[in-house]
Protein backbone atom coordinates (compact mmCIF):
# COMPACT_ATOMS: atom_id res chain seq x y z
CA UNK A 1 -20.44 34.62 14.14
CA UNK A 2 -17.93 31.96 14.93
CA UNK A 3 -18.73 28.66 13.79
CA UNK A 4 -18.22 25.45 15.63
CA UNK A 5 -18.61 21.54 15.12
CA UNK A 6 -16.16 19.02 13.20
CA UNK A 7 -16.53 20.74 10.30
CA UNK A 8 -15.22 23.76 10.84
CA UNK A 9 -12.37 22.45 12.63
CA UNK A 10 -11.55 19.85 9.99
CA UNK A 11 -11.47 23.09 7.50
CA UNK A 12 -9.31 25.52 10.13
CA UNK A 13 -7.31 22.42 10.36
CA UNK A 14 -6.69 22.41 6.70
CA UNK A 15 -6.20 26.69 6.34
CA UNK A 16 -3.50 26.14 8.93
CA UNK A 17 -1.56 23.13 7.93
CA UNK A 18 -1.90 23.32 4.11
CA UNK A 19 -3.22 26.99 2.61
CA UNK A 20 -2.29 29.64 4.61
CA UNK A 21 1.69 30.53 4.06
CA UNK A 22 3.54 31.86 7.58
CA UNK A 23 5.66 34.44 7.09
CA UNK A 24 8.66 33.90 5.27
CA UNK A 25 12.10 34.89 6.51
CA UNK A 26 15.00 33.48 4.70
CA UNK A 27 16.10 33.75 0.91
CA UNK A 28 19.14 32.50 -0.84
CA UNK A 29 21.37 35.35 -2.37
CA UNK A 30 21.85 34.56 -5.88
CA UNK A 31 25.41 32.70 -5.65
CA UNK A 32 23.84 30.47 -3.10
CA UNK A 33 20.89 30.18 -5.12
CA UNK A 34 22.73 28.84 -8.15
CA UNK A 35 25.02 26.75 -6.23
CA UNK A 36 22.27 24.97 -4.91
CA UNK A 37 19.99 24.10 -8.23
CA UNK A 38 23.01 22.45 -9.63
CA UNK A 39 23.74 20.01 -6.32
CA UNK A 40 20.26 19.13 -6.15
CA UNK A 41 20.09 18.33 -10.20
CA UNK A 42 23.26 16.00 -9.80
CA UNK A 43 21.00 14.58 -6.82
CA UNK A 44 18.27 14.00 -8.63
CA UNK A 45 19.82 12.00 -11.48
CA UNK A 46 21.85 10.11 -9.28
CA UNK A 47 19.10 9.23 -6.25
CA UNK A 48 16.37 7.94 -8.94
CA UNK A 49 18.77 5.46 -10.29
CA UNK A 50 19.47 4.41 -6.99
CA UNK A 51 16.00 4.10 -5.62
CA UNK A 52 15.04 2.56 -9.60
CA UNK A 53 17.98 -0.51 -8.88
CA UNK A 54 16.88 -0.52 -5.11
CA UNK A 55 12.82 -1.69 -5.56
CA UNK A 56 13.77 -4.44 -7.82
CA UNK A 57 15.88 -6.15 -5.54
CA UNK A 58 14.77 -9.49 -4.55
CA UNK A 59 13.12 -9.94 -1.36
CA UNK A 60 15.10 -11.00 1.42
CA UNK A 61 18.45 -10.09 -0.51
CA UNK A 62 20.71 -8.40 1.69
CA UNK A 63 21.87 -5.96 -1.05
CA UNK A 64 18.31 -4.27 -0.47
CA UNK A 65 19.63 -3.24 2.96
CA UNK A 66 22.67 -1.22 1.22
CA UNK A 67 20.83 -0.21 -1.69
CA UNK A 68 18.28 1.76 0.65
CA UNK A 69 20.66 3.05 2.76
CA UNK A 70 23.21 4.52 0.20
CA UNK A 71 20.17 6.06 -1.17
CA UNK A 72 19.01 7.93 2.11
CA UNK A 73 23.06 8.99 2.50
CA UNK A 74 22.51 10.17 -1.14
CA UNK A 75 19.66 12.79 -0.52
CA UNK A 76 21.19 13.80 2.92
CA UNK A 77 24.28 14.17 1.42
CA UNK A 78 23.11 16.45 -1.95
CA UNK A 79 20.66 18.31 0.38
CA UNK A 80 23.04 19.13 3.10
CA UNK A 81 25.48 20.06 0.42
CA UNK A 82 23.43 22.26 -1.64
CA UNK A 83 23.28 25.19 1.23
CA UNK A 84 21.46 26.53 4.18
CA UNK A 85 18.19 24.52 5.12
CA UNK A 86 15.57 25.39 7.09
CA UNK A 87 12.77 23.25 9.67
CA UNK A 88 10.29 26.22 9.02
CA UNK A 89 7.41 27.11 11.58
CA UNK A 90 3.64 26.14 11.18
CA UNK A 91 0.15 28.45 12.79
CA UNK A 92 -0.86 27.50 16.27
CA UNK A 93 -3.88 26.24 16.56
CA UNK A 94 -5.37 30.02 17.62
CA UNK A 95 -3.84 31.13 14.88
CA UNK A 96 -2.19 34.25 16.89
CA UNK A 97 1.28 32.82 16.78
CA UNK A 98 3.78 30.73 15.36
CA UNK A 99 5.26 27.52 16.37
CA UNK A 100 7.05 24.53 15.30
CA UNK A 101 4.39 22.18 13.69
CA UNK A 102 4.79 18.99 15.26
CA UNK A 103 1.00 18.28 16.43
CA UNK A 104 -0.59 19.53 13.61
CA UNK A 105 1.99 17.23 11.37
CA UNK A 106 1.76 14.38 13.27
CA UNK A 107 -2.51 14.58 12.75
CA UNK A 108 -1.90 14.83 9.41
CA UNK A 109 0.35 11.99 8.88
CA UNK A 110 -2.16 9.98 10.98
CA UNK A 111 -5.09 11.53 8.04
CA UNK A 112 -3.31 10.74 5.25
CA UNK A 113 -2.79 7.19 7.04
CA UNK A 114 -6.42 6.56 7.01
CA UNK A 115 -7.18 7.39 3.91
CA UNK A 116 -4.75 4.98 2.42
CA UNK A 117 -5.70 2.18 4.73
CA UNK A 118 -9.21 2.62 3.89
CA UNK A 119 -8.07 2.50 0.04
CA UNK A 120 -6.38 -0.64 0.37
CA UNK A 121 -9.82 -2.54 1.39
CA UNK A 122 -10.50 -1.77 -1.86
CA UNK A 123 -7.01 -2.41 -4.02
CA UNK A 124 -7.10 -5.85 -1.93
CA UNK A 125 -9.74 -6.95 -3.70
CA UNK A 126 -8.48 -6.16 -6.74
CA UNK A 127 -5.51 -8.97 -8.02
CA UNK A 128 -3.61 -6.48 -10.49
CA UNK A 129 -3.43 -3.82 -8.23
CA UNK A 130 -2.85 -6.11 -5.13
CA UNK A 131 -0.01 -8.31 -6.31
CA UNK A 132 2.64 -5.36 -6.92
CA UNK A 133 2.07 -4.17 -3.64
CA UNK A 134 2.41 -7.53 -1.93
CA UNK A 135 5.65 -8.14 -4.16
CA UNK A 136 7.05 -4.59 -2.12
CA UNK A 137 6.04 -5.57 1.21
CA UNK A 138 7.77 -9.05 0.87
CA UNK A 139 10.89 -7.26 1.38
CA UNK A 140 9.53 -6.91 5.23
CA UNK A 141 7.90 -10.26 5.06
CA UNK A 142 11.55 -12.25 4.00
CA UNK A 143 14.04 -10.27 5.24
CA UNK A 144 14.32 -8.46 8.66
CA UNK A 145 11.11 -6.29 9.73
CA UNK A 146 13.15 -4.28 12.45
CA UNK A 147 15.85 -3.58 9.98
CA UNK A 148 13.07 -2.75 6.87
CA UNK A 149 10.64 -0.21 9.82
CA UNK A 150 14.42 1.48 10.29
CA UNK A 151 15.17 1.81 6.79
CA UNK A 152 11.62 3.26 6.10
CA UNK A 153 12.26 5.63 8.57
CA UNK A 154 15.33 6.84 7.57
CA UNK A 155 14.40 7.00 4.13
CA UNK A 156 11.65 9.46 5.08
CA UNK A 157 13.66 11.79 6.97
CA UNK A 158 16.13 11.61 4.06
CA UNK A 159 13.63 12.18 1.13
CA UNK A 160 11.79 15.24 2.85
CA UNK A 161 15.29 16.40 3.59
CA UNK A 162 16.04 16.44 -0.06
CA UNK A 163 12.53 17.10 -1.77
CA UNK A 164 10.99 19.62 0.31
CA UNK A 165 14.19 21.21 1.51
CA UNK A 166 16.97 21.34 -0.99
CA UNK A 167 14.87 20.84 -4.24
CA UNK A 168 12.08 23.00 -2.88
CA UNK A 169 14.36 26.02 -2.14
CA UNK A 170 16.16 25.79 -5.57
CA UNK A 171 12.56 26.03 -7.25
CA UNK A 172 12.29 29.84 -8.86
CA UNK A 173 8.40 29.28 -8.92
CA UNK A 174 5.71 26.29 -9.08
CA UNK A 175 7.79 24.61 -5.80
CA UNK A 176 4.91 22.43 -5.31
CA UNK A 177 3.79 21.36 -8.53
CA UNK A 178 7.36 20.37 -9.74
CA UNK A 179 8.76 18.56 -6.53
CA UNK A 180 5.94 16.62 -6.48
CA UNK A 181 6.11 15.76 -10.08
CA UNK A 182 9.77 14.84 -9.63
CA UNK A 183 8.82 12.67 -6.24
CA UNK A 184 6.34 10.65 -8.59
CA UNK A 185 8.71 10.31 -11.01
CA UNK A 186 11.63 8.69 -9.13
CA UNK A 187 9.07 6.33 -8.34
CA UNK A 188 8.44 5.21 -11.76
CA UNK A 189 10.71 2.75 -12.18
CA UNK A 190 9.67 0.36 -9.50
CA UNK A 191 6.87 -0.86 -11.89
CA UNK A 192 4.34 -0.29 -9.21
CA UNK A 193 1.64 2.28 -10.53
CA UNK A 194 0.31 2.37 -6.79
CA UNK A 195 3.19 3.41 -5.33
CA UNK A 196 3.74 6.12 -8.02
CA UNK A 197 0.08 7.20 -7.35
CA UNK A 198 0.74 7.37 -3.35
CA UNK A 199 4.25 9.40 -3.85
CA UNK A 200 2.57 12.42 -6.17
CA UNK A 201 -0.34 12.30 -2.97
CA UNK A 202 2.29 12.28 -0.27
CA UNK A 203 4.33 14.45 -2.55
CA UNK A 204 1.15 17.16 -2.60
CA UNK A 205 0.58 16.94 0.80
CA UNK A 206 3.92 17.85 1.84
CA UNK A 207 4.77 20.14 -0.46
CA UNK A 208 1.49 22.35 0.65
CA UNK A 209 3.05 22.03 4.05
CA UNK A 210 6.32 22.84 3.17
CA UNK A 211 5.19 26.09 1.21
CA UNK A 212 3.11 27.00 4.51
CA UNK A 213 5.69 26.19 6.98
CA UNK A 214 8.95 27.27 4.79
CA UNK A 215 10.74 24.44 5.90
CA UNK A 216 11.29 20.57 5.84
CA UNK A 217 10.44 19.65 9.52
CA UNK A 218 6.71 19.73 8.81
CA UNK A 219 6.78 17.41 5.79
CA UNK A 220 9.12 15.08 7.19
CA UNK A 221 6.88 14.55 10.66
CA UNK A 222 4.22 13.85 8.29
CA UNK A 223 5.72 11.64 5.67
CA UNK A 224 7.84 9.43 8.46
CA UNK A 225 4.30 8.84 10.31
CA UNK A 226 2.68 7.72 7.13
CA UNK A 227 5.84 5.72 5.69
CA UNK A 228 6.00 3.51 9.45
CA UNK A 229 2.14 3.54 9.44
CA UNK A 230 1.94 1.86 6.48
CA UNK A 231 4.63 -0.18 6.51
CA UNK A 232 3.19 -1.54 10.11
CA UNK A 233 -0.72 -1.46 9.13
CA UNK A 234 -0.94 -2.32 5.57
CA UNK A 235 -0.03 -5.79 5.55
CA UNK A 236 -2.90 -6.78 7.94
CA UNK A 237 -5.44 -4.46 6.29
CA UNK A 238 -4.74 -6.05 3.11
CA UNK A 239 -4.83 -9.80 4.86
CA UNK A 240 -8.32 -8.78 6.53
CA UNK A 241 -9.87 -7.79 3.12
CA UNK A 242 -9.28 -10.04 0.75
């Protein structure tokens, strides 16, 4: 018997989006293969000391502006360079074809949106966890909020681009435990133990959908609605809670 209610959606929702792989259809030949793992390695090193300078900028320093954007150019750059890339296709929601997964990325996004918000009630009441956080959004708060909601956008096209395209398909095995790993990582040297904490979660999340869908479109929906969400919702939340 089929069953019905939130419940079961919630978990079809999840067997589609982020456990059950669609078929796969395209595999580097070895040459390309090799090519690629060495681009994306040179990537790597270079984007994490990029992103490392960028988030310890000052606030309201126009050099932020260029750091951030010289590091999206950097991932689109290495991933476009390192070979063929893929969007990838997701389940429908009856399951009995394929399709590009917009919708069901776009829910997500707007999930993994809520569950943050709802965890910042709780970090805003908390000083040491609050103050780091507060000391990143300044960057919207001083300096241009158009120009910052572009650059976050950007950035999160550019990263899923990079992470869960290039990196992903230049994985042998463990794709998902290593790029997100390596997402956390570049994160590190921003100081801010939060942020570290939300890029292995966003990292997780994607990389599930980027195993199920075989391709980057999927992740990047997702990560660009959470990125702007945040960006737009959090400083309120955190203003409302404290």
């Amino acid at each position: 018997m089929t069953q019905h209610g939130p419940i079961a959606e919630l978990r079809a929702f999840v067997t589609a989006a982020l456990v059950q792989p669609v078929e796969r259809k395209h595999w580097d030949p070895p040459q390309v293969f090799r090519r690629r793992q060495i681009v994306v390695i040179l990537t790597l090193i270079v984007g994490s000391g990029v992103l490392a300078w960028a988030l310890r900028i000052t606030p309201g320093d126009p050099l932020f502006y260029l750091a951030t954007l010289l590091l999206a150019a950097i991932w689109v750059v290495g991933a476009l360079a390192s070979g063929p890339l893929h969007a990838g296709m997701g389940h429908t929601r009856r399951g009995d074809r394929q399709a590009r997964p917009i919708v069901q990325s776009l829910v997500l996004g707007l999930l993994l949106l809520l569950i943050f918000l709802l965890g910042a009630l709780a970090v805003a009441r908390i000083p040491v966890l609050r103050e780091p956080v507060e000391q990143l959004l300044d960057h919207a708060r001083v300096g241009s909020f158009s120009v910052v909601l572009g650059i976050t956008f950007l950035n999160g096209i550019a990263e899923e681009l990079y992470f869960r395209g290039a990196l992903y398909a230049a994985l042998p095995r463990y794709q998902v435990l290593v790029t997100t790993v390596l997402y956390a990582l570049t994160t590190v040297g921003s100081g801010i133990p939060l942020l570290v904490l939300a890029a292995a979660l966003i990292g997780l999340v994607t990389a599930l959908q980027r195993r199920v869908t075989g391709g980057f479109l999927g992740p990047m929906i997702t990560h660009v609605t959470w990125s702007t969400g945040m960006l737009l919702l959090l400083p309120p939340v955190l203003s409302l809670a404290r």
